[in-house]
N, C-alpha and C. Protein backbone atom coordinates (compact mmCIF):
# COMPACT_ATOMS: atom_id res chain seq x y z
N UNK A 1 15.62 3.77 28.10
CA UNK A 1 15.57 5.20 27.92
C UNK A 1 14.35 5.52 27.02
N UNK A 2 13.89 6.66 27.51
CA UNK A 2 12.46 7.02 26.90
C UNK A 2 13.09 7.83 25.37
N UNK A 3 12.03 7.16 24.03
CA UNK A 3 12.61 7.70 22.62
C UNK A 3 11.51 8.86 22.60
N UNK A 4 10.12 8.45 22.96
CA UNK A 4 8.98 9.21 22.52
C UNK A 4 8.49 10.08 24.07
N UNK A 5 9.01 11.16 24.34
CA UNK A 5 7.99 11.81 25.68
C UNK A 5 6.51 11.80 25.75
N UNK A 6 6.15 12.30 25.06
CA UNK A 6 4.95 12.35 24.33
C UNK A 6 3.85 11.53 24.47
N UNK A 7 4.61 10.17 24.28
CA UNK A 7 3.67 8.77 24.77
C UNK A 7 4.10 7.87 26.06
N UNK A 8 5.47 8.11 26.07
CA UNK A 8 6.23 7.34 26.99
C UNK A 8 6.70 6.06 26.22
N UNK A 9 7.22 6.22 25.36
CA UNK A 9 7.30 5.01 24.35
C UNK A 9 8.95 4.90 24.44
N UNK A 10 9.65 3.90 24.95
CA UNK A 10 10.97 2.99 25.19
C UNK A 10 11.59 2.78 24.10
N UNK A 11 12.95 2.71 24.43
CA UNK A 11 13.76 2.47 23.17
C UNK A 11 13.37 0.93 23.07
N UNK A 12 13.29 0.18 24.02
CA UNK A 12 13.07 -1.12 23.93
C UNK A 12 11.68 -1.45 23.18
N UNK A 13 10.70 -0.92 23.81
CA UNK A 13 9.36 -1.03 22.86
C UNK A 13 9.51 -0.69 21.59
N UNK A 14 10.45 0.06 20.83
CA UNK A 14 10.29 0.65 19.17
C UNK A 14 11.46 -0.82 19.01
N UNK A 15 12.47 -1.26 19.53
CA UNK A 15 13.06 -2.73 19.36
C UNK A 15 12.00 -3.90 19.05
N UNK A 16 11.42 -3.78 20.43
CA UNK A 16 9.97 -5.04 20.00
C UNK A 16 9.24 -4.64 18.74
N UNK A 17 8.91 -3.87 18.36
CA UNK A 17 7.97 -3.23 17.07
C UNK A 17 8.83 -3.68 16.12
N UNK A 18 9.92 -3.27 16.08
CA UNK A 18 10.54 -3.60 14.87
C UNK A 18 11.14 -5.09 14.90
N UNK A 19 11.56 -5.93 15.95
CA UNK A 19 11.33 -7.44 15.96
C UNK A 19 9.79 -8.07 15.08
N UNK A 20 8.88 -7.39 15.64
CA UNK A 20 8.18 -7.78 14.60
C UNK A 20 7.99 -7.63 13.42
N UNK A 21 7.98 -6.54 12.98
CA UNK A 21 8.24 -6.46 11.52
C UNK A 21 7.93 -5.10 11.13
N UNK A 22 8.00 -4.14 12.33
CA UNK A 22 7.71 -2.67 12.02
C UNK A 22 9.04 -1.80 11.72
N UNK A 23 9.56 -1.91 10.00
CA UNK A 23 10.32 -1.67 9.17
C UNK A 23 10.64 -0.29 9.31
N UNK A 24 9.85 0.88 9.38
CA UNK A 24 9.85 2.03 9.12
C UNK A 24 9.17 2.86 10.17
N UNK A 25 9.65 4.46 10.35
CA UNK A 25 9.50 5.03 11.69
C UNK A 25 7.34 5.24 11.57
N UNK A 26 7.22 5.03 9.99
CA UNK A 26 5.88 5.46 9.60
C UNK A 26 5.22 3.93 10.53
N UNK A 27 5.92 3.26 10.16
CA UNK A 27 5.14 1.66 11.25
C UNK A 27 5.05 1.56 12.86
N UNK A 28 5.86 2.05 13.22
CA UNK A 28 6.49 2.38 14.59
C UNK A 28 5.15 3.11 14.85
N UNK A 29 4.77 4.39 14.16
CA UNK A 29 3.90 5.06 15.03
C UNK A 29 2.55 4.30 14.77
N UNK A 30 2.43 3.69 13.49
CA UNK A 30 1.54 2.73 13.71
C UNK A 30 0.86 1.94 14.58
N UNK A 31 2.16 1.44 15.23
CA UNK A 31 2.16 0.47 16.37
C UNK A 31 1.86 0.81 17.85
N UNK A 32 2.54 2.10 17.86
CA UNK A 32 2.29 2.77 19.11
C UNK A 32 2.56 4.30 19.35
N UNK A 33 2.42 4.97 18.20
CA UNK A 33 1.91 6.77 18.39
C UNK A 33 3.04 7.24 18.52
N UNK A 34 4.50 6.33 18.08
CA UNK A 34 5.66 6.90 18.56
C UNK A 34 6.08 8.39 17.65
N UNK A 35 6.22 9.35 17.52
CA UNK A 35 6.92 10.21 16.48
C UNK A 35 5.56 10.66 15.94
N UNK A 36 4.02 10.13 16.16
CA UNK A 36 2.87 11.66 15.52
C UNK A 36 2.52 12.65 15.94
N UNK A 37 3.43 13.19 17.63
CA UNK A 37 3.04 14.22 18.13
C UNK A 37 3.54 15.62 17.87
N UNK A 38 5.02 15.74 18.46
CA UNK A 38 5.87 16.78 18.24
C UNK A 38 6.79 16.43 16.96
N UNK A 39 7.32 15.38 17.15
CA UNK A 39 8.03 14.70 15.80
C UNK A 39 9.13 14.71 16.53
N UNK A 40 9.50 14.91 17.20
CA UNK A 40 11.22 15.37 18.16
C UNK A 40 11.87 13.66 18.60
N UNK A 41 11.50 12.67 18.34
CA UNK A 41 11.83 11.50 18.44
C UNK A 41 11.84 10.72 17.02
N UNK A 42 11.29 11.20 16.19
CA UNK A 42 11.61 10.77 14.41
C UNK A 42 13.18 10.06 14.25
N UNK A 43 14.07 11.14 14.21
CA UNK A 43 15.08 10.63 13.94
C UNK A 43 16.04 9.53 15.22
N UNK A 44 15.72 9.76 16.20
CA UNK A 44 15.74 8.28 17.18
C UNK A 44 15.52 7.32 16.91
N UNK A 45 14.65 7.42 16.09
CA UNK A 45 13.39 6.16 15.84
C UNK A 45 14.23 5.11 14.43
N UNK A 46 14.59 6.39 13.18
CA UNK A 46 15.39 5.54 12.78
C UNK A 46 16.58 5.25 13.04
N UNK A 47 17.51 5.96 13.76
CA UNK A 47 18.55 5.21 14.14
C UNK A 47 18.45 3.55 15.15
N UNK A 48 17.45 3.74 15.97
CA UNK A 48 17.10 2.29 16.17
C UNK A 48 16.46 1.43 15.01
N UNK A 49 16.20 2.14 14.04
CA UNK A 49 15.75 0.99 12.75
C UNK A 49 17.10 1.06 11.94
N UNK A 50 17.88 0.78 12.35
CA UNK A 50 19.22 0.95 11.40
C UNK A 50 19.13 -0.56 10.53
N UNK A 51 19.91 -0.74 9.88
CA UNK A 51 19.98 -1.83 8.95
C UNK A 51 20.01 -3.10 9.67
N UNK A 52 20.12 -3.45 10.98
CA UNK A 52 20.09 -4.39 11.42
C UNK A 52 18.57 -4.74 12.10
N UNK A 53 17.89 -3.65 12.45
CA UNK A 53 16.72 -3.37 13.50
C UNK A 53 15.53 -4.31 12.81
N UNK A 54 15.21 -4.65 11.20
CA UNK A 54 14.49 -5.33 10.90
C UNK A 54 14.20 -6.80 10.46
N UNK A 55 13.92 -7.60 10.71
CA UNK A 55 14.48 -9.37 10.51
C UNK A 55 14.06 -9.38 8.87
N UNK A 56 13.02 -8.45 8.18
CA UNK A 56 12.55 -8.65 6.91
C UNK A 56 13.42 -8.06 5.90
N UNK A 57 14.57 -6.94 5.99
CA UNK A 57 15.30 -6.26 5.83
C UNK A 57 16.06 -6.84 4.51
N UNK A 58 16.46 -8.32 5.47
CA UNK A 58 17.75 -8.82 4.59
C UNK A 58 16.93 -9.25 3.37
N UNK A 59 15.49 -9.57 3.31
CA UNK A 59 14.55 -10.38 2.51
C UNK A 59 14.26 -9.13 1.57
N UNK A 60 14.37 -7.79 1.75
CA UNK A 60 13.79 -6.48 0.94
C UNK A 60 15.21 -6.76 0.20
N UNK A 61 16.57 -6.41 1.10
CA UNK A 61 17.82 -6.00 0.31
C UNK A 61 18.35 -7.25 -0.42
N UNK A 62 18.00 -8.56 -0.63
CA UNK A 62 18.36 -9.59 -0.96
C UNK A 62 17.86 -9.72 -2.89
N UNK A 63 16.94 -9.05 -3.09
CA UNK A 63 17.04 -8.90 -4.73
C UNK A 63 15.72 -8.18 -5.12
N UNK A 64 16.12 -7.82 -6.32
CA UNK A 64 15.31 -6.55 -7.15
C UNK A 64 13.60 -7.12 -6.61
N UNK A 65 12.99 -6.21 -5.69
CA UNK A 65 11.56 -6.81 -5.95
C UNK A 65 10.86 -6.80 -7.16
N UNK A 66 9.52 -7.38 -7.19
CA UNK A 66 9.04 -7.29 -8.03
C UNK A 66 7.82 -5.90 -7.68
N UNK A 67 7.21 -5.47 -9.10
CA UNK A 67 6.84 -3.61 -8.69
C UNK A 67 5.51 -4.60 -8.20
N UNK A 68 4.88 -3.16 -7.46
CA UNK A 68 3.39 -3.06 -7.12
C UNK A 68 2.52 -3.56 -7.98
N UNK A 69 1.49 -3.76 -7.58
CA UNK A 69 0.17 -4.06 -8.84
C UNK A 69 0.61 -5.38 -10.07
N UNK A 70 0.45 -4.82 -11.28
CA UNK A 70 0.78 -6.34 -11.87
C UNK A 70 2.45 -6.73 -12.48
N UNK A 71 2.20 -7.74 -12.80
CA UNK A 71 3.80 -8.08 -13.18
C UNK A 71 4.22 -7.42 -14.50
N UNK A 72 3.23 -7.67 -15.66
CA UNK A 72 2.94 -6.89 -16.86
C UNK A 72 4.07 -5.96 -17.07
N UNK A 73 4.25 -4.70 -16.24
CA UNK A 73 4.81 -3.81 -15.99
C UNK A 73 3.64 -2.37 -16.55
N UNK A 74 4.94 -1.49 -16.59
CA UNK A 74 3.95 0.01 -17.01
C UNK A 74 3.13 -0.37 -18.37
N UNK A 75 2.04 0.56 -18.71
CA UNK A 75 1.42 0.61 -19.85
C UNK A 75 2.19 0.68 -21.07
N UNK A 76 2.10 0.22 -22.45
CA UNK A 76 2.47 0.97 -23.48
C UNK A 76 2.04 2.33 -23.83
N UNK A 77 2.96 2.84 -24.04
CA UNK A 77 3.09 4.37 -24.48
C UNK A 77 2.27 5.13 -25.20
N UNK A 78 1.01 4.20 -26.24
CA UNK A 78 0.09 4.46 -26.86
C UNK A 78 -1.31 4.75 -25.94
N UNK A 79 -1.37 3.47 -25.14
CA UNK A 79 -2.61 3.32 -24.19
C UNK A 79 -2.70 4.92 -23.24
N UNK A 80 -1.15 5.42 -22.48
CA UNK A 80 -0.91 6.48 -21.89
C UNK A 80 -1.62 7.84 -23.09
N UNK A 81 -1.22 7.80 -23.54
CA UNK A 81 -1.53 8.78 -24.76
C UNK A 81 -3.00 8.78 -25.22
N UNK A 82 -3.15 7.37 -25.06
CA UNK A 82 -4.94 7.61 -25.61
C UNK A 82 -5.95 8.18 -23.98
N UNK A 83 -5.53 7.84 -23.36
CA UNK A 83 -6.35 7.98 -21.79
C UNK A 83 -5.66 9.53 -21.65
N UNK A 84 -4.81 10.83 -22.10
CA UNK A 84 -4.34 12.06 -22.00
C UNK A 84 -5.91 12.74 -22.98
N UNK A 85 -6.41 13.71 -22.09
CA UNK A 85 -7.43 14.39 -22.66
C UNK A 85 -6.84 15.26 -24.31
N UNK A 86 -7.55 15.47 -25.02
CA UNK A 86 -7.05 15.76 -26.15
C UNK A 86 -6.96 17.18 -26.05
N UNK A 87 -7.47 17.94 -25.35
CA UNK A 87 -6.66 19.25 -25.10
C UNK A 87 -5.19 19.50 -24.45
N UNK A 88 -4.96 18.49 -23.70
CA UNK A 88 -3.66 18.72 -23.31
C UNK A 88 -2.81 18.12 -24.00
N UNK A 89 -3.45 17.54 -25.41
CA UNK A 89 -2.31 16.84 -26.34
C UNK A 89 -1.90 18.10 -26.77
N UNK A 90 -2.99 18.19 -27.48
CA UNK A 90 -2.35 19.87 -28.45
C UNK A 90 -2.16 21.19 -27.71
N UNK A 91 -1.22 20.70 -26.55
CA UNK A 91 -0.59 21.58 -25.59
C UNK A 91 0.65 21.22 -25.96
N UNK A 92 0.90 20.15 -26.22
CA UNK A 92 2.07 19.58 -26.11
C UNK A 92 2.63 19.65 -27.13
């Protein structure tokens, strides 16, 4: 059954996409233009990405990742404060 009119894009083809590792409906159209036209197939799209639809899934929900960028974590609270222009300090 056709998910995307638009492109002609298969429920089975957004299956293969996400067999590979296209997690999210934003990857899907990645892959193949599914959901950037009208948008009227978006929510199709994730119900075929339901919690089972991704093999990497169990590897995201399996423990706390670690954040973006460095391990470090956020800045100290001083560094934030010194990089804030000094007019909008004495706004504050």
């Amino acid at each position: 059954m056709y998910v995307c009119s638009c492109f002609g894009i298969t429920e089975q083809q957004v299956r293969d996409h996400a067999g590979t590792g296209a997690c999210t409906p934003r990857q899907i159209a990645s892959a193949c233009k599914a959901g950037t036209d009208c948008g009227g197939c978006v929510r199709r799209i994730q119900e075929l990405l339901g919690r089972g639809a991704c093999p990497r899934r169990d590897l995201i929900d399996s423990g706390d990742p670690e954040p973006l960028g460095s391990a470090a974590g956020p800045p100290p609270v001083a560094e934030v404060a010194a990089a804030v222009p000094v007019a909008l300090q004495e706004v504050a």
